[in-house]
Protein backbone atom coordinates (compact mmCIF):
# COMPACT_ATOMS: atom_id res chain seq x y z
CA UNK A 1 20.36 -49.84 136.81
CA UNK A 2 19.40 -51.61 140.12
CA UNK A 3 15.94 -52.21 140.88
CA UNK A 4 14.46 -49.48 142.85
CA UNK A 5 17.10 -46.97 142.03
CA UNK A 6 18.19 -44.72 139.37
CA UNK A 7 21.62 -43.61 139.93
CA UNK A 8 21.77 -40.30 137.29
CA UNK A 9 20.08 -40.44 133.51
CA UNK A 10 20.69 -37.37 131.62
CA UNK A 11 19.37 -36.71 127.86
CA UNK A 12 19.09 -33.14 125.85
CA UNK A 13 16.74 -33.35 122.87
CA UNK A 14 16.03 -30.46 120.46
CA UNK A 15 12.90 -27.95 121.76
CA UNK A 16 10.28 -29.64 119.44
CA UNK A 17 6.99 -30.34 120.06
CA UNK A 18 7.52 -33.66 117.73
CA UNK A 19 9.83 -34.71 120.22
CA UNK A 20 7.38 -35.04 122.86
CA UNK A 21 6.27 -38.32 122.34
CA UNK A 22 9.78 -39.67 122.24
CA UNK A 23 10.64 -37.73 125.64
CA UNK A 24 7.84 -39.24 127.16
CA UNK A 25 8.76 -43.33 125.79
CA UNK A 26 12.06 -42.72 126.94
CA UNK A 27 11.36 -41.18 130.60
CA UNK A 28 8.45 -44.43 130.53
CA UNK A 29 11.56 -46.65 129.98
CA UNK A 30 13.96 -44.96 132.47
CA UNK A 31 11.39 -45.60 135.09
CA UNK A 32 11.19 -49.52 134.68
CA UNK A 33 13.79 -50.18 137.67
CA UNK A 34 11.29 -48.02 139.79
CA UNK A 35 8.37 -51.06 139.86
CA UNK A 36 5.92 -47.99 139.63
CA UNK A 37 1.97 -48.89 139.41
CA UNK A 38 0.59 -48.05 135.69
CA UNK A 39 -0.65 -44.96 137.92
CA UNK A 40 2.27 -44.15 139.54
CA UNK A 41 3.97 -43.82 135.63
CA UNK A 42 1.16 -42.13 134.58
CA UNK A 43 1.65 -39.44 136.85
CA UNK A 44 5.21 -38.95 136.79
CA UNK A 45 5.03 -38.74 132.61
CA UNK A 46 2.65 -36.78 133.04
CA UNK A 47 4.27 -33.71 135.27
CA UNK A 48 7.17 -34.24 133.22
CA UNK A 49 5.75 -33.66 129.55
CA UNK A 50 4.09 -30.55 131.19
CA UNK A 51 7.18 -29.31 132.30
CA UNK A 52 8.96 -30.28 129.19
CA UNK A 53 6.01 -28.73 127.02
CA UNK A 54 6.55 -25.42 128.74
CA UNK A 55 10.32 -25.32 127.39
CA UNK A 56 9.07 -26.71 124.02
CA UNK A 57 6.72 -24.22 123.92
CA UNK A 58 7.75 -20.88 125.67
CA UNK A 59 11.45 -20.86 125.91
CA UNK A 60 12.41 -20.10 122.69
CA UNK A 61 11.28 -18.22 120.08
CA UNK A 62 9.79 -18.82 116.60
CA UNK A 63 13.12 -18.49 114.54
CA UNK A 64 15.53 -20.25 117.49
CA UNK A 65 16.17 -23.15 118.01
CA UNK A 66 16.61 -24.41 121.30
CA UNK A 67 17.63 -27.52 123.50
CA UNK A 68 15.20 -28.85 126.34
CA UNK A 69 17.32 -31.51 128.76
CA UNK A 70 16.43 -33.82 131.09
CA UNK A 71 17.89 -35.16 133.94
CA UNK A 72 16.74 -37.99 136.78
CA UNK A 73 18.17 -40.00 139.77
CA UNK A 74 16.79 -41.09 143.20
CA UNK A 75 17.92 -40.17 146.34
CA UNK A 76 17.08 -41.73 150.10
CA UNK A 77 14.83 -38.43 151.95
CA UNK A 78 14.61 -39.32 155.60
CA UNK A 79 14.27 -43.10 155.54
CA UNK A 80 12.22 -43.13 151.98
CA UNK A 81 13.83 -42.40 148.33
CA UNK A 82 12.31 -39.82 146.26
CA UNK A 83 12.41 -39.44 142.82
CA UNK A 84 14.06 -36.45 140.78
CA UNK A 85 13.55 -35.28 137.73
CA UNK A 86 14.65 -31.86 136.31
CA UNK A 87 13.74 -29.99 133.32
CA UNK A 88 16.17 -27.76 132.14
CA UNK A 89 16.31 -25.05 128.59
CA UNK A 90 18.64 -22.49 128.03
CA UNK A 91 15.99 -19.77 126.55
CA UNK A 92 14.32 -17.19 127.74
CA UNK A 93 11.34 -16.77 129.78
CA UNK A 94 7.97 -15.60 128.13
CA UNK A 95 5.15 -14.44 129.71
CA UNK A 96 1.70 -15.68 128.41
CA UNK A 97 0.62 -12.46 126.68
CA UNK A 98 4.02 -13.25 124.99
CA UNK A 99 2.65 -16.70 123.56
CA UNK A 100 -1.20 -16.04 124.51
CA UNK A 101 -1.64 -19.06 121.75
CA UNK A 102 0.93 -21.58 122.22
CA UNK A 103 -0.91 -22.99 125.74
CA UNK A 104 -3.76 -23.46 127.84
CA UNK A 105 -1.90 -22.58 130.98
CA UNK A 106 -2.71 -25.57 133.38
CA UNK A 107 0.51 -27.06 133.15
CA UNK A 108 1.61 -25.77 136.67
CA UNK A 109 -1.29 -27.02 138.41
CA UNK A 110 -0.78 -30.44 136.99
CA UNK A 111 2.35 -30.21 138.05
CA UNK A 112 1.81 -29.59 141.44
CA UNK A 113 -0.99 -32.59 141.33
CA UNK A 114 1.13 -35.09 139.93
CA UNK A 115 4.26 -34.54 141.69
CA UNK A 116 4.96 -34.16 145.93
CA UNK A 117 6.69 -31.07 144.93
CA UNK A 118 7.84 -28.68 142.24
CA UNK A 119 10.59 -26.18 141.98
CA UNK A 120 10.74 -23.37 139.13
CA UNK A 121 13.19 -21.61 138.65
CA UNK A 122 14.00 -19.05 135.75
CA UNK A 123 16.26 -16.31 134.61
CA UNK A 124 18.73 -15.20 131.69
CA UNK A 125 20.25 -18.75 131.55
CA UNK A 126 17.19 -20.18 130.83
CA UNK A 127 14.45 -21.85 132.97
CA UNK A 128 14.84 -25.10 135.29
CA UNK A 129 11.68 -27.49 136.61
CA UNK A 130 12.56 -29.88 139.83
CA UNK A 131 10.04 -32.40 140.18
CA UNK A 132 10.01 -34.35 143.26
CA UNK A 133 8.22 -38.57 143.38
CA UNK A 134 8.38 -40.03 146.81
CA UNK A 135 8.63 -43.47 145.43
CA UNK A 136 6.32 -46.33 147.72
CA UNK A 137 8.64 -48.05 149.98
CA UNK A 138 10.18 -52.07 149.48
């Protein structure tokens, strides 16, 4: 990868929450060519393992087993270059009285606090997150 750039990363790990802390090493390592500030990292791990905890969590239920994928590149947005990062399962979409004890239900906010803007999106093919980084410029 060239420094400030991520041309396309994509990775599909099983829906478990021991995965987690793998997802979140490995999206720490994608991000390297980025030069992001410890904060910067912080907050983009962050939005993500929310996102990705939602699919771990409410996508599938307690007998299947699922996939959760995840997929990032940068692209130039009117003279600056964003990051993207999207969150992808193939289950189905559970309300919270569904799984009133599998979450504390603060992931969107943090989501939208951590990121300059997120997309959800879900339906019978499962659910997608687009998380959107502008990235500081030089």
């Amino acid at each position: 990868m060239e420094p400030g750039r991520i041309e396309f990363v994509h990775r599909s790990w099983p829906a478990d929450p021991e995965q987690l802390a793998r997802i979140r090493h490995q999206l720490a390592d994608w991000l390297g060519p980025l030069e992001l500030t410890d904060a910067e990292i912080i907050d983009v791990v962050l939005a993500v393992d929310e996102a990705v905890s939602n699919s771990v969590r409410h996508a599938y239920g307690p007998e299947e087993q699922g996939r959760v994928e995840l997929t990032l590149w940068t692209e130039q947005d009117a003279g600056r270059t964003s990051l993207y990062i999207e969150v992808a399962d193939h289950g189905h979409w559970r309300t919270p009285a569904d799984t009133p004890a599998l979450g504390s239900g603060h992931g969107i906010p943090i989501m939208n606090t951590t990121s300059d803007a997120v997309l959800i999106r879900f339906g019978d093919r499962g659910s997608r997150v687009l998380l959107r980084h502008h990235l500081p410029a030089g």
